[in-house]
PDB file of N, CA and C in Angstrom:
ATOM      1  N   UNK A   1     -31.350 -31.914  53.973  1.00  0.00           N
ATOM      2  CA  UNK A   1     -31.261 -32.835  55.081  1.00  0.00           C
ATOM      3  C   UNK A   1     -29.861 -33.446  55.096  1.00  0.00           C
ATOM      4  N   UNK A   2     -29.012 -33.231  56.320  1.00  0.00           N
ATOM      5  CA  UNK A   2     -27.937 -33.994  56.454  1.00  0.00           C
ATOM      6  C   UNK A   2     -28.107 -35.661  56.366  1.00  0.00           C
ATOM      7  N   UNK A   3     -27.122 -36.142  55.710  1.00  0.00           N
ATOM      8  CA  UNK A   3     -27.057 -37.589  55.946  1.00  0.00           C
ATOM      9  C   UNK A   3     -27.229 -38.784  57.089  1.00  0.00           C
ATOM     10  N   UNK A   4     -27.042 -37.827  57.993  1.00  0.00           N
ATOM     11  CA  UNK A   4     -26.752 -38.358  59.524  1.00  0.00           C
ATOM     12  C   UNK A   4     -28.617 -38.598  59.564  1.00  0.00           C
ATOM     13  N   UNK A   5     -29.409 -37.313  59.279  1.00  0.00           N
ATOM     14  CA  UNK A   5     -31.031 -37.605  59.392  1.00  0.00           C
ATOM     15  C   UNK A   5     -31.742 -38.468  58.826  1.00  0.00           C
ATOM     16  N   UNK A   6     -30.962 -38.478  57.485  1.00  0.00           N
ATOM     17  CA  UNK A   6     -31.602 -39.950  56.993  1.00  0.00           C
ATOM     18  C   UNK A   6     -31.074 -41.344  57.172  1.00  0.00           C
ATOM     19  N   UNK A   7     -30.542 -41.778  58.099  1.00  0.00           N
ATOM     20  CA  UNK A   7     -30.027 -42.968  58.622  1.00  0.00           C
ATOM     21  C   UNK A   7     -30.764 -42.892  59.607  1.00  0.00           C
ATOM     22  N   UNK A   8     -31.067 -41.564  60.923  1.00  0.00           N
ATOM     23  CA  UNK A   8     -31.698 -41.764  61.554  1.00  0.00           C
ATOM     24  C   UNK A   8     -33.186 -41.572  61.409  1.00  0.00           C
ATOM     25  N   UNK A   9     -33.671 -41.708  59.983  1.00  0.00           N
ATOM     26  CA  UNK A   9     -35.249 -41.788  59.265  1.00  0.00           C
ATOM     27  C   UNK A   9     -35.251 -43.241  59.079  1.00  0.00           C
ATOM     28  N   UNK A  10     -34.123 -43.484  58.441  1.00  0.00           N
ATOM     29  CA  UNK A  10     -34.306 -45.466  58.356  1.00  0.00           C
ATOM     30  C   UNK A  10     -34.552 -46.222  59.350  1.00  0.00           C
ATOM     31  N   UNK A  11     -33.682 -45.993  60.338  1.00  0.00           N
ATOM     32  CA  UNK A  11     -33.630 -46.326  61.768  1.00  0.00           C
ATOM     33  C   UNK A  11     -35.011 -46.164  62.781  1.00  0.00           C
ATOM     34  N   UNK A  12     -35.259 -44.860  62.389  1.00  0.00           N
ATOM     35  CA  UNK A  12     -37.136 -44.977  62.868  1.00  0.00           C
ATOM     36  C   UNK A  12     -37.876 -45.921  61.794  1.00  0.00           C
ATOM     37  N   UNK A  13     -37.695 -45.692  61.061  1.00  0.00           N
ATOM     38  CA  UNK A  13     -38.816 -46.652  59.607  1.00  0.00           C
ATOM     39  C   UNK A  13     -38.856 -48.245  60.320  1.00  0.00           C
ATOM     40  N   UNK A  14     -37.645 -48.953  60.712  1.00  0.00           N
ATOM     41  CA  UNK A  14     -37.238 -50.154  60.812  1.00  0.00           C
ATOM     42  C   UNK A  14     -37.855 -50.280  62.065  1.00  0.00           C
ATOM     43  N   UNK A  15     -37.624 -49.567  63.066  1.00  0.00           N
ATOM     44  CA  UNK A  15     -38.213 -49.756  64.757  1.00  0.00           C
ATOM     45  C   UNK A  15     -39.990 -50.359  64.160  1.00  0.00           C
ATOM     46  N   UNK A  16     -40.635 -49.547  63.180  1.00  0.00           N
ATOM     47  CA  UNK A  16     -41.657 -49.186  63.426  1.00  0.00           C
ATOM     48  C   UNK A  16     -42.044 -50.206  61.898  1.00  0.00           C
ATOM     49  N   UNK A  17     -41.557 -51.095  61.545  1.00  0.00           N
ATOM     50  CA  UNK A  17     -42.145 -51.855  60.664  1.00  0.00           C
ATOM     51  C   UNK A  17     -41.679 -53.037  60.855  1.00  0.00           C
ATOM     52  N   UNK A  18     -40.706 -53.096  62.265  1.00  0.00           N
ATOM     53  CA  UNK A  18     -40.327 -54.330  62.686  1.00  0.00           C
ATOM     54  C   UNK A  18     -41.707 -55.396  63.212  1.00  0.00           C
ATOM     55  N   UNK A  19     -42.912 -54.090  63.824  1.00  0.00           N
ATOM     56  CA  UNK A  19     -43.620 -54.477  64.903  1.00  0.00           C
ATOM     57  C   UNK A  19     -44.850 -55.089  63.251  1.00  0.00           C
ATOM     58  N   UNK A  20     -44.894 -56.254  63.361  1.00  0.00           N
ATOM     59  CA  UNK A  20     -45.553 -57.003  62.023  1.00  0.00           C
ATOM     60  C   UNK A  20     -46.871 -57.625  62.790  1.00  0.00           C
ATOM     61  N   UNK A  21     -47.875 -57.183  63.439  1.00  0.00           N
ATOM     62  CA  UNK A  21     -48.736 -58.114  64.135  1.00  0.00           C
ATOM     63  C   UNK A  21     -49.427 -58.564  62.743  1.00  0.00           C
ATOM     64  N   UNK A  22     -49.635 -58.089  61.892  1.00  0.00           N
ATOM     65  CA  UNK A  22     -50.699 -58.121  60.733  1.00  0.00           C
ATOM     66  C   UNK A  22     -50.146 -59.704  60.393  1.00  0.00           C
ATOM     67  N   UNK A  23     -49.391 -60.332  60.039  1.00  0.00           N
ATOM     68  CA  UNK A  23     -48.998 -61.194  59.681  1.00  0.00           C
ATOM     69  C   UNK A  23     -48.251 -62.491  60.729  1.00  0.00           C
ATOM     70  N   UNK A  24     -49.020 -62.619  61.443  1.00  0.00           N
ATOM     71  CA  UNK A  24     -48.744 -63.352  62.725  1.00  0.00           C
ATOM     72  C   UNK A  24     -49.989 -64.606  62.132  1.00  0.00           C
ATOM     73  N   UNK A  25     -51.051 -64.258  61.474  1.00  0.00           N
ATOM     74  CA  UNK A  25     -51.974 -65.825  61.190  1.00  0.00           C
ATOM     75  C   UNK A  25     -51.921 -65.736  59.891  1.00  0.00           C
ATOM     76  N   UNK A  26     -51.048 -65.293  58.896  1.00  0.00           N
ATOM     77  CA  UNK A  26     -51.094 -65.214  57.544  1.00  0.00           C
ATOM     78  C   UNK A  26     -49.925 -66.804  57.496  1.00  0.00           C
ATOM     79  N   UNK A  27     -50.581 -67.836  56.386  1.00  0.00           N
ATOM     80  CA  UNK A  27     -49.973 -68.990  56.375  1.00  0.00           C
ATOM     81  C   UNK A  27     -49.382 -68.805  54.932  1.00  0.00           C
ATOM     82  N   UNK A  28     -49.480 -67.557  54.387  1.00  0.00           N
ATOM     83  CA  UNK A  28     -49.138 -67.778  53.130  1.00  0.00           C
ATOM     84  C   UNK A  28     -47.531 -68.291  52.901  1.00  0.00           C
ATOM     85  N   UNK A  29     -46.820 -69.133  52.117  1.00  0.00           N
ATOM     86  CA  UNK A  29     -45.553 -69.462  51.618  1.00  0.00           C
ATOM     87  C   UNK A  29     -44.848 -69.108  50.435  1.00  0.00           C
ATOM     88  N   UNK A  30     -43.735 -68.080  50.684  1.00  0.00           N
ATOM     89  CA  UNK A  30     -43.077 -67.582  49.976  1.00  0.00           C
ATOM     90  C   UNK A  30     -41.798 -68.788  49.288  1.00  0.00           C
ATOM     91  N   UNK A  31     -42.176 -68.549  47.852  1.00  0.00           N
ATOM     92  CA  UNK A  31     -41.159 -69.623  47.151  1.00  0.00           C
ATOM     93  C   UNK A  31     -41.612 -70.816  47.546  1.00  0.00           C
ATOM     94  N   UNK A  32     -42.367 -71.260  47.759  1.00  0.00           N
ATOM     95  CA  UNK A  32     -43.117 -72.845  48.360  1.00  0.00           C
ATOM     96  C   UNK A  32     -42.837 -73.078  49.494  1.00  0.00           C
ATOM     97  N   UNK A  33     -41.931 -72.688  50.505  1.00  0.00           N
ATOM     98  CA  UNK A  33     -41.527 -73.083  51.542  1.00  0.00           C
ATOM     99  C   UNK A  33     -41.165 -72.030  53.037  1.00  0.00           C
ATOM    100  N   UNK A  34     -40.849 -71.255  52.640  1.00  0.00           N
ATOM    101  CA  UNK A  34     -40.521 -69.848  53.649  1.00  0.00           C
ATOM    102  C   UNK A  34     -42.083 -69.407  53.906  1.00  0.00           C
ATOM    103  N   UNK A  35     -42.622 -69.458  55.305  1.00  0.00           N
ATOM    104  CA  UNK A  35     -43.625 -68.538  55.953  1.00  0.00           C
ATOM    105  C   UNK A  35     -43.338 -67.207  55.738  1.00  0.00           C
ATOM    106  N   UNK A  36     -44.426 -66.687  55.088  1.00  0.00           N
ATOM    107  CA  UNK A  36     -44.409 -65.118  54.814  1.00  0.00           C
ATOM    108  C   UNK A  36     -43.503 -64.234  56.062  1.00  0.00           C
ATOM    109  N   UNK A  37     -44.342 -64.477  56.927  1.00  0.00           N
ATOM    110  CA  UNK A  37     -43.737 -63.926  58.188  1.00  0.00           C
ATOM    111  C   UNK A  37     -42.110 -63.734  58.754  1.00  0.00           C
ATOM    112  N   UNK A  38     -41.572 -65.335  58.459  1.00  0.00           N
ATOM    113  CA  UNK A  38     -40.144 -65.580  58.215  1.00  0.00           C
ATOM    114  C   UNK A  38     -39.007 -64.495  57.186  1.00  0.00           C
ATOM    115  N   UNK A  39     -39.827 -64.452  55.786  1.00  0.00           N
ATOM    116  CA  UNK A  39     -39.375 -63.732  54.908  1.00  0.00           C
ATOM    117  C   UNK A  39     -39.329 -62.613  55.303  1.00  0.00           C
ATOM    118  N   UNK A  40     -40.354 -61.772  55.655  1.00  0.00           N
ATOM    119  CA  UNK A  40     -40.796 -60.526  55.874  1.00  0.00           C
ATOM    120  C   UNK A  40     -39.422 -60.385  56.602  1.00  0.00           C
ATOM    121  N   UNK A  41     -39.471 -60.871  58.214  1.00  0.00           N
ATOM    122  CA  UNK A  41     -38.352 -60.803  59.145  1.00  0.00           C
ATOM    123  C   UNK A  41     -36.961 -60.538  57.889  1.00  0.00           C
ATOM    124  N   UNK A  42     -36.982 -61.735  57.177  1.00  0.00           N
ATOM    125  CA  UNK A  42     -35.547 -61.513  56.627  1.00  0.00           C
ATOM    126  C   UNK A  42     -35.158 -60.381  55.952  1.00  0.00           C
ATOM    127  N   UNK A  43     -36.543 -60.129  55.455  1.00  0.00           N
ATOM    128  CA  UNK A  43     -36.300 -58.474  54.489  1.00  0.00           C
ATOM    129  C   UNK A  43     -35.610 -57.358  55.624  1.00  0.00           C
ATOM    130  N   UNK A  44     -36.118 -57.176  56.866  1.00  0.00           N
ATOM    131  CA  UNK A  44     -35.733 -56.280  57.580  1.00  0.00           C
ATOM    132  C   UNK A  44     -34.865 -56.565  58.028  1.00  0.00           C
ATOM    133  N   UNK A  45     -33.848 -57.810  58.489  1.00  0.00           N
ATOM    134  CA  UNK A  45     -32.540 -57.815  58.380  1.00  0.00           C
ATOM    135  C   UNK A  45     -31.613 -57.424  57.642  1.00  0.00           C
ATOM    136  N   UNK A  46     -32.136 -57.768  56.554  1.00  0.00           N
ATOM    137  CA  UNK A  46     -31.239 -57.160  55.395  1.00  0.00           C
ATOM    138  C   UNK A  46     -31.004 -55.483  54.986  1.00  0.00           C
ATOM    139  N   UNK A  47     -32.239 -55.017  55.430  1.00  0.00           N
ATOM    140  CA  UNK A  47     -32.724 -53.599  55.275  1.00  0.00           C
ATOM    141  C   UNK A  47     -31.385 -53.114  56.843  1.00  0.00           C
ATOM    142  N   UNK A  48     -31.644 -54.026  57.490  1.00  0.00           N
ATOM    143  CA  UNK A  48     -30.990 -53.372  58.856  1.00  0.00           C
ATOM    144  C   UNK A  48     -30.012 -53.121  59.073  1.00  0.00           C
ATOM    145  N   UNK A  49     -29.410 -54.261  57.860  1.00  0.00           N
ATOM    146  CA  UNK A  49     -27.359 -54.122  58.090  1.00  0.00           C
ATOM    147  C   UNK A  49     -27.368 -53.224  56.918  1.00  0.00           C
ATOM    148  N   UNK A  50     -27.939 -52.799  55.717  1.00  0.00           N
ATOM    149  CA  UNK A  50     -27.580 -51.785  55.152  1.00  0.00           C
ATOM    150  C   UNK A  50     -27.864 -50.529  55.816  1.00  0.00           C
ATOM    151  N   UNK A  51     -28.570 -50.634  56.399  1.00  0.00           N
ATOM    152  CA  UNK A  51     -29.090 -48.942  57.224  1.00  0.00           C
ATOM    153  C   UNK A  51     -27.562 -48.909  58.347  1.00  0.00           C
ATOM    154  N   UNK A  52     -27.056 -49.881  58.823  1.00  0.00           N
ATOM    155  CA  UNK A  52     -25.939 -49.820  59.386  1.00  0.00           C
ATOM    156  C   UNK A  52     -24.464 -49.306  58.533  1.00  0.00           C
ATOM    157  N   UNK A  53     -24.808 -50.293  57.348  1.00  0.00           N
ATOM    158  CA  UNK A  53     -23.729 -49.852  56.611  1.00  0.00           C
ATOM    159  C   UNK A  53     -23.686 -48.225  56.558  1.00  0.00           C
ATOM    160  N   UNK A  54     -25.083 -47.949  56.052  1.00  0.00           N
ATOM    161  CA  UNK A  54     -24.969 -46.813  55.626  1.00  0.00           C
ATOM    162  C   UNK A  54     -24.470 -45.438  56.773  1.00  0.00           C
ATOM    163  N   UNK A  55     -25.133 -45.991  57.836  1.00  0.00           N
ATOM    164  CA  UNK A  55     -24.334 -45.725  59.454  1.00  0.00           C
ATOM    165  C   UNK A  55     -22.970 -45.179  59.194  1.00  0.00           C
ATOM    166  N   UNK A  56     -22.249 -46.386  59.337  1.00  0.00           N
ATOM    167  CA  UNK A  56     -20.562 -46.183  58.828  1.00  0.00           C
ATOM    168  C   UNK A  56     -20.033 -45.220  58.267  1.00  0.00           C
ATOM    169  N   UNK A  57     -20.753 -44.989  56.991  1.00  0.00           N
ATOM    170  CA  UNK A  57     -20.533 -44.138  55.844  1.00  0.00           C
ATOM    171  C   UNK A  57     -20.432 -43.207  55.760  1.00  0.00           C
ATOM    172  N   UNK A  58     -21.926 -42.685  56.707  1.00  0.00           N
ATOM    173  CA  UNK A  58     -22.646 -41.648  56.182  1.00  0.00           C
ATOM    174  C   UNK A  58     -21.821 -40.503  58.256  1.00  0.00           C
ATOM    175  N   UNK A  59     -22.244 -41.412  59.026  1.00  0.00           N
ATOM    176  CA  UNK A  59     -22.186 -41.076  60.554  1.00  0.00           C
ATOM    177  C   UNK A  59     -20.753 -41.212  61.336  1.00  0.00           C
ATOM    178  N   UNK A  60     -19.913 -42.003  60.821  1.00  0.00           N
ATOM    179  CA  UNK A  60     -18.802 -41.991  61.566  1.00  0.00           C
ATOM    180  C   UNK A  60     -17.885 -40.667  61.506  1.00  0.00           C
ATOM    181  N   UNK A  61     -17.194 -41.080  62.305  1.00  0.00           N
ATOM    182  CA  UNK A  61     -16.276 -39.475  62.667  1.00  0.00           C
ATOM    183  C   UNK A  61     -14.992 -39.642  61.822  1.00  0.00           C
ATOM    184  N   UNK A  62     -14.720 -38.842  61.075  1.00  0.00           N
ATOM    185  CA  UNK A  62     -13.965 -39.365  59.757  1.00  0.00           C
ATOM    186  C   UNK A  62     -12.191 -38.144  60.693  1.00  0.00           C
ATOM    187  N   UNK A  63     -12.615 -37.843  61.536  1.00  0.00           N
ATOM    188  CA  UNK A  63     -11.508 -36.448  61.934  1.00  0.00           C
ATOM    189  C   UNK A  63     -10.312 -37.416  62.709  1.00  0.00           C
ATOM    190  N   UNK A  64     -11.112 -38.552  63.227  1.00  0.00           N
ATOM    191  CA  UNK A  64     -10.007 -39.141  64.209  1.00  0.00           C
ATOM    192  C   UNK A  64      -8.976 -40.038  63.986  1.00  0.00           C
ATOM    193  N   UNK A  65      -7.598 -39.801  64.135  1.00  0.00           N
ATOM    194  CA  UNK A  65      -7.154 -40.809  63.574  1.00  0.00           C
ATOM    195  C   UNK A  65      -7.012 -42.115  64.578  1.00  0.00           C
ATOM    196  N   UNK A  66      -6.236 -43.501  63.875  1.00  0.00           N
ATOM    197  CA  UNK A  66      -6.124 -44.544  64.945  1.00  0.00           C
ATOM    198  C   UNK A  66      -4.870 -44.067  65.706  1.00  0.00           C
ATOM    199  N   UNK A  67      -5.360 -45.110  67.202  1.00  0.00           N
ATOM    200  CA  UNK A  67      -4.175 -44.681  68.059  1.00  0.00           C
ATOM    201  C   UNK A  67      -3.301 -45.247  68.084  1.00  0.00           C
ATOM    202  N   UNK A  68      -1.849 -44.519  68.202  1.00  0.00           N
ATOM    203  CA  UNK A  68      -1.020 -45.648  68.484  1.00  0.00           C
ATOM    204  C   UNK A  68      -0.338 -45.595  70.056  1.00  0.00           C
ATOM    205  N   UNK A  69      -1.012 -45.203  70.644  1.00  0.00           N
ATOM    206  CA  UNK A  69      -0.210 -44.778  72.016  1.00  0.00           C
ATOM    207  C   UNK A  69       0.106 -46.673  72.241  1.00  0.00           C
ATOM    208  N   UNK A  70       1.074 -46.694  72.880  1.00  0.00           N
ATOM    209  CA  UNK A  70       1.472 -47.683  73.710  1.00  0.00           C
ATOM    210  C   UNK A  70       1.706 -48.593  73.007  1.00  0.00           C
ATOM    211  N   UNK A  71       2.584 -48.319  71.936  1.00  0.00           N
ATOM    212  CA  UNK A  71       2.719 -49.546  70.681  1.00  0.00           C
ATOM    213  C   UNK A  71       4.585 -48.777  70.582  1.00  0.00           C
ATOM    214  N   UNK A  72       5.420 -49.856  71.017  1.00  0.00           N
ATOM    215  CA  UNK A  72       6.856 -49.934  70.646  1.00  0.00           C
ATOM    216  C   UNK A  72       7.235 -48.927  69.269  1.00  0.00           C
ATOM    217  N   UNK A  73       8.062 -48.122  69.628  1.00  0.00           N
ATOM    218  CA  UNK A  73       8.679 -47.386  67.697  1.00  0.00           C
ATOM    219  C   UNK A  73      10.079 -48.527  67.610  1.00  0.00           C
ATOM    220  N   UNK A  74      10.336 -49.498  68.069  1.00  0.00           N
ATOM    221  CA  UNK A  74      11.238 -50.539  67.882  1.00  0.00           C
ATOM    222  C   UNK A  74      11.491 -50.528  66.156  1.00  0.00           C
TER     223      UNK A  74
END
């Protein structure tokens, strides 16, 4: 499996574990104070910018260089 497929396996995983109805009347409190629900959310943020990172890494176009058109050789 190319790399590119498993970013876009994370990327489905996340769509599809974003949708949390199960825990919409759960009052339980994480660390004494954070609503489960809250946490949960935060886990998949965190999950989300690494699946991005890994984006970067794994998906960007590594062939192109930056441009310099329209920049002075002064």
């Amino acid at each position: 499996m190319k790399p590119a497929h498993g970013v876009w396996a994370l990327v489905l995983f996340l769509i599809i574990a974003h949708q949390d109805i199960w825990l919409w009347d759960d009052t339980t409190l994480v660390f004494g104070f954070l609503p489960v629900a809250l946490a949960y959310h935060a886990c998949i943020s965190l999950a989300a910018g690494f699946t991005w990172y890994l984006a970067t890494c794994f998906c960007w176009p590594t062939d192109q260089s930056p441009s310099t058109e329209g920049k002075d050789a002064a």
